[in-house]
N, C-alpha and C. Protein backbone atom coordinates (compact mmCIF):
# COMPACT_ATOMS: atom_id res chain seq x y z
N UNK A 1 -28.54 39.73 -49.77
CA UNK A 1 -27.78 40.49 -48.80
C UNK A 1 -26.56 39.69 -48.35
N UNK A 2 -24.89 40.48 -48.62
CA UNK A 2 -24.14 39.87 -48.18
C UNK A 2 -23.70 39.95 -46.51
N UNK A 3 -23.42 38.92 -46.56
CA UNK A 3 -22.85 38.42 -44.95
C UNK A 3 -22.08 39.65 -44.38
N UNK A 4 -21.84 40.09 -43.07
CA UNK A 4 -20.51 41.40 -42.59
C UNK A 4 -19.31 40.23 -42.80
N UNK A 5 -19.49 38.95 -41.95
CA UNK A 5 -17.55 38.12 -42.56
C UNK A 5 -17.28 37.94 -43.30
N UNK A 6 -18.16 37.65 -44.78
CA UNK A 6 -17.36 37.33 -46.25
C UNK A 6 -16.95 38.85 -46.70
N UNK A 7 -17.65 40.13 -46.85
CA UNK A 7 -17.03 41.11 -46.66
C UNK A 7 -15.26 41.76 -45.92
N UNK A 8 -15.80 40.93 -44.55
CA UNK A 8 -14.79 41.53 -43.83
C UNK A 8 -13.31 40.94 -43.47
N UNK A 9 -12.33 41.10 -43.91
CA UNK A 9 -10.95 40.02 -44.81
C UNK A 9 -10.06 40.95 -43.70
N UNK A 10 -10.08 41.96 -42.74
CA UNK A 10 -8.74 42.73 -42.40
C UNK A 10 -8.35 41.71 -41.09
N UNK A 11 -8.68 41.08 -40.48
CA UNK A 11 -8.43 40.73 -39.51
C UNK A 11 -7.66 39.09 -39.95
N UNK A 12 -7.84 38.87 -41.09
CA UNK A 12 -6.77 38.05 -41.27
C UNK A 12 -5.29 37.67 -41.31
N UNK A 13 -4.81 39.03 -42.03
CA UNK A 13 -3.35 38.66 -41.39
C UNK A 13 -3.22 39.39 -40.24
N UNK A 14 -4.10 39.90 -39.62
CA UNK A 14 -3.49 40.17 -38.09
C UNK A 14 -3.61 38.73 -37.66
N UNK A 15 -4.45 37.67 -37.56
CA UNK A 15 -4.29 36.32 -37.39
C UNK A 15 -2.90 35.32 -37.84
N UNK A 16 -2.53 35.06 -39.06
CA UNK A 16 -1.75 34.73 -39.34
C UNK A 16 -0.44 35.20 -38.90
N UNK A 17 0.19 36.39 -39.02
CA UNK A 17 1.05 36.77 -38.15
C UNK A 17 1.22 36.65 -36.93
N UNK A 18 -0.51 36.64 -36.36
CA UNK A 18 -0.13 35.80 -34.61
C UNK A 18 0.27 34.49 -34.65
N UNK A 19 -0.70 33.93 -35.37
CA UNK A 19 0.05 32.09 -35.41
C UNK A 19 1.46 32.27 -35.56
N UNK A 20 2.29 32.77 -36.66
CA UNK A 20 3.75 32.43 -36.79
C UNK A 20 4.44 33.22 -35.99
N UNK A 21 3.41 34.27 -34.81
CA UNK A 21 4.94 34.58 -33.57
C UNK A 21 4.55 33.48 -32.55
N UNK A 22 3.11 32.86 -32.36
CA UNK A 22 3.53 31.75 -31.26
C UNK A 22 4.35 31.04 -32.05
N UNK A 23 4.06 30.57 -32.96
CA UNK A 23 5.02 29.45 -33.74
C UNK A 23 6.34 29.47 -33.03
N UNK A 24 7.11 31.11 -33.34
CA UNK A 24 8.16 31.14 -33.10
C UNK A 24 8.41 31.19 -31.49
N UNK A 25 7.74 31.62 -30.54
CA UNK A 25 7.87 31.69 -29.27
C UNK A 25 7.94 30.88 -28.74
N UNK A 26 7.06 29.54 -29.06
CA UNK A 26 7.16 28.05 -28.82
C UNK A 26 8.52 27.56 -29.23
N UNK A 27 8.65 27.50 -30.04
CA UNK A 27 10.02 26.91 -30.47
C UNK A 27 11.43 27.79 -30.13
N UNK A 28 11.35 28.54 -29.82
CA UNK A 28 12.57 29.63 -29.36
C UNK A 28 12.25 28.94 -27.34
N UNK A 29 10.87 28.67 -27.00
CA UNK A 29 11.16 28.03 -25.53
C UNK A 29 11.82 26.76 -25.31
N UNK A 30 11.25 26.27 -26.88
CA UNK A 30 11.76 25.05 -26.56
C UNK A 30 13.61 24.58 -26.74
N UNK A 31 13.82 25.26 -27.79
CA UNK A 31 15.23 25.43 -27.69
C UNK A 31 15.76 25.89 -26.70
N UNK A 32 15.93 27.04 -26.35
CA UNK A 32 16.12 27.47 -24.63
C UNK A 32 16.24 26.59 -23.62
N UNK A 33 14.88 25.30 -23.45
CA UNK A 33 14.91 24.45 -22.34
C UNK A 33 16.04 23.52 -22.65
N UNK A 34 15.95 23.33 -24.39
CA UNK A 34 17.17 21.93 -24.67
C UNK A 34 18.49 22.49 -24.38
N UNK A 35 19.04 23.69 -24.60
CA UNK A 35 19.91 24.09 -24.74
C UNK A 35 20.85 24.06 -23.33
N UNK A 36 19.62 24.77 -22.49
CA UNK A 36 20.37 24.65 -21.01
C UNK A 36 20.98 25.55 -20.12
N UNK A 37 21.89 25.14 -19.03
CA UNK A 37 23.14 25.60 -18.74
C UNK A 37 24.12 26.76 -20.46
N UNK A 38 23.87 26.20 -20.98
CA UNK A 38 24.80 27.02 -21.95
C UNK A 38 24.11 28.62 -22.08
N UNK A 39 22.95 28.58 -22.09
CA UNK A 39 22.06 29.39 -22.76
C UNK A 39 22.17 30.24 -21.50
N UNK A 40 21.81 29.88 -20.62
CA UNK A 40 21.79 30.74 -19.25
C UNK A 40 22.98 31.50 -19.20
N UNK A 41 23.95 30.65 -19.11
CA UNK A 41 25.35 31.47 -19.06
C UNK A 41 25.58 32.42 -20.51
N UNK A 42 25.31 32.38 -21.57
CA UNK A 42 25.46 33.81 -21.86
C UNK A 42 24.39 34.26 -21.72
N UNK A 43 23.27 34.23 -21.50
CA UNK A 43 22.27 35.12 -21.03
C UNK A 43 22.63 36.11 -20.14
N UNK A 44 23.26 35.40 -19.26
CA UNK A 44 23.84 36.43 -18.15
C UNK A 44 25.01 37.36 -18.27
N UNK A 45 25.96 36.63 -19.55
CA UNK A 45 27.19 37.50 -19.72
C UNK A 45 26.55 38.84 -20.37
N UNK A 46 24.93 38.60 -21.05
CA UNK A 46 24.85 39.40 -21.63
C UNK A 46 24.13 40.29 -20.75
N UNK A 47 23.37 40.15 -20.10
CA UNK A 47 22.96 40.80 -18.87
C UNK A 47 23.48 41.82 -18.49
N UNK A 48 24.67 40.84 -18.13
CA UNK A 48 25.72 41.93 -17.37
C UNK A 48 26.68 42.79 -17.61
N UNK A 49 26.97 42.52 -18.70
CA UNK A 49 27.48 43.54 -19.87
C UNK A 49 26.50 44.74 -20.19
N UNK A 50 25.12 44.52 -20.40
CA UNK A 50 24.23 45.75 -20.71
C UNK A 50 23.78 46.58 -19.34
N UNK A 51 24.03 45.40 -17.84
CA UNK A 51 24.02 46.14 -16.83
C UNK A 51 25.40 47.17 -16.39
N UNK A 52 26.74 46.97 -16.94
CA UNK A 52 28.03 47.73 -16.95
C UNK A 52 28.79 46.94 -15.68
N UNK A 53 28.55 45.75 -15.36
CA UNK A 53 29.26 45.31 -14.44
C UNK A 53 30.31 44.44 -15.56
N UNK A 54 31.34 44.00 -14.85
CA UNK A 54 32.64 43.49 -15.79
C UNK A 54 32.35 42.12 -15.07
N UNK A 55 33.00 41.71 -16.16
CA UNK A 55 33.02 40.05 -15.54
C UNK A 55 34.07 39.25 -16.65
N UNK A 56 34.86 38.55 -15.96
CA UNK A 56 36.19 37.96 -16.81
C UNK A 56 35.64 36.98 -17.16
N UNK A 57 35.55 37.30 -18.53
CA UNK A 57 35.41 35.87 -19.74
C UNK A 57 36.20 34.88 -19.63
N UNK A 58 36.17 33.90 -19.87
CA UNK A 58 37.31 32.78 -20.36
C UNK A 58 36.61 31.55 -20.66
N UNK A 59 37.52 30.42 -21.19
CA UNK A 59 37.07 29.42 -21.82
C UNK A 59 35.77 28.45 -21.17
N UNK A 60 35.01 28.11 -21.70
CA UNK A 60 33.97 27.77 -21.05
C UNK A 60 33.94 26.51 -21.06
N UNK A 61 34.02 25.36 -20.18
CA UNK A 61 34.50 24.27 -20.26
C UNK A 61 33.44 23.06 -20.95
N UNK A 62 33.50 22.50 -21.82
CA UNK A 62 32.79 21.12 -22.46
C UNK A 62 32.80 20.04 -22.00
N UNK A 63 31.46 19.51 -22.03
CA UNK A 63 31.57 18.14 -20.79
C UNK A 63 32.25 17.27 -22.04
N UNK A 64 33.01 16.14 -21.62
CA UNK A 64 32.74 15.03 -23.15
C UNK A 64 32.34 14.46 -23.68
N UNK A 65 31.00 14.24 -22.69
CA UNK A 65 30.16 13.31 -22.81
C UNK A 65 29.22 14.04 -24.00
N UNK A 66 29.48 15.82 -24.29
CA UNK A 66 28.46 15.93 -25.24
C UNK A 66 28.61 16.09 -26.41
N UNK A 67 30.51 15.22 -26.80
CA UNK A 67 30.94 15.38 -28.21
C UNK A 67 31.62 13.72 -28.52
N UNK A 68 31.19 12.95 -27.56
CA UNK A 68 31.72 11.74 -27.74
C UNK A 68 30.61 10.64 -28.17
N UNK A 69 30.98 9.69 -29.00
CA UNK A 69 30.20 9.16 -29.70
C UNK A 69 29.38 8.22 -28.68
N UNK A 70 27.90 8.11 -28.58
CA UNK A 70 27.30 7.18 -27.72
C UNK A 70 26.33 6.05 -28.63
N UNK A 71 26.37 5.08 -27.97
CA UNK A 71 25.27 4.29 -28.70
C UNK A 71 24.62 3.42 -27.27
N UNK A 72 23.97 2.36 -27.66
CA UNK A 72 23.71 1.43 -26.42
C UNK A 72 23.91 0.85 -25.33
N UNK A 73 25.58 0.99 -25.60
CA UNK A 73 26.37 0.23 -25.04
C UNK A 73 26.82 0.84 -23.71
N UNK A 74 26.19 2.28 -23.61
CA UNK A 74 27.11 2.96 -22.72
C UNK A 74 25.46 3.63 -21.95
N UNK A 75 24.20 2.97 -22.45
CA UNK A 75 23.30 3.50 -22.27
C UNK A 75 22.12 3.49 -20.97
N UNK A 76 23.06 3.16 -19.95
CA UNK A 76 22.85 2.45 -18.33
C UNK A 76 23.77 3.26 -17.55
N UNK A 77 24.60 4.03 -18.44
CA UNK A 77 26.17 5.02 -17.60
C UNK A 77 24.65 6.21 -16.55
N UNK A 78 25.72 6.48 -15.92
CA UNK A 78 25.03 7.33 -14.64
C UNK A 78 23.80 7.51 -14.76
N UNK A 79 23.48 6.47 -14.21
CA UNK A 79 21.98 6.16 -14.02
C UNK A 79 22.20 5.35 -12.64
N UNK A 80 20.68 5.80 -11.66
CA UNK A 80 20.63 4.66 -10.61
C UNK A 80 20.92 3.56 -10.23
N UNK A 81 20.38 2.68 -11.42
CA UNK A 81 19.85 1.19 -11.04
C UNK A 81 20.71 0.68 -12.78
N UNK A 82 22.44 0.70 -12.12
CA UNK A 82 22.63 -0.22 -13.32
C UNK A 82 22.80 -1.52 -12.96
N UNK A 83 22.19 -2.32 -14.16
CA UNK A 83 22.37 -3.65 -14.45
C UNK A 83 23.47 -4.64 -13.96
């Protein structure tokens, strides 16, 4: 007499397809948290665009600190307790 689970195979990819949407839900949070300030702000342009309120676009300003080259040397900058 066979087993009902070696028979019964449908509930597997309903499993697997759940693993790879947490997969993706996890990692879509976690990007989100790294991302930031940036992410929020068009979140909201988009918001508010699908809510019909207007809101004047324009250039969105870049810190420099997040296109300028860093290494060690600079690795005590705005922080509390420098050296």
């Amino acid at each position: 007499m066979k087993s009902k689970f070696v028979l019964n195979n449908y509930g597997q990819g309903l499993i697997e397809y759940l693993i790879i949407v947490a997969i993706m839900a996890v990692s879509t949070i976690g990007i989100v948290s790294l991302m930031g300030q940036t992410v929020k702000a068009k979140f909201a342009t988009i918001t508010n665009s699908l809510q019909g309120k207007s809101q004047k676009l324009g250039p969105t300003n870049v810190d420099p600190s997040l296109y300028q080259k860093s290494d060690l040397g600079n690795f005590f900058e705005n922080t509390n307790n420098n050296p």
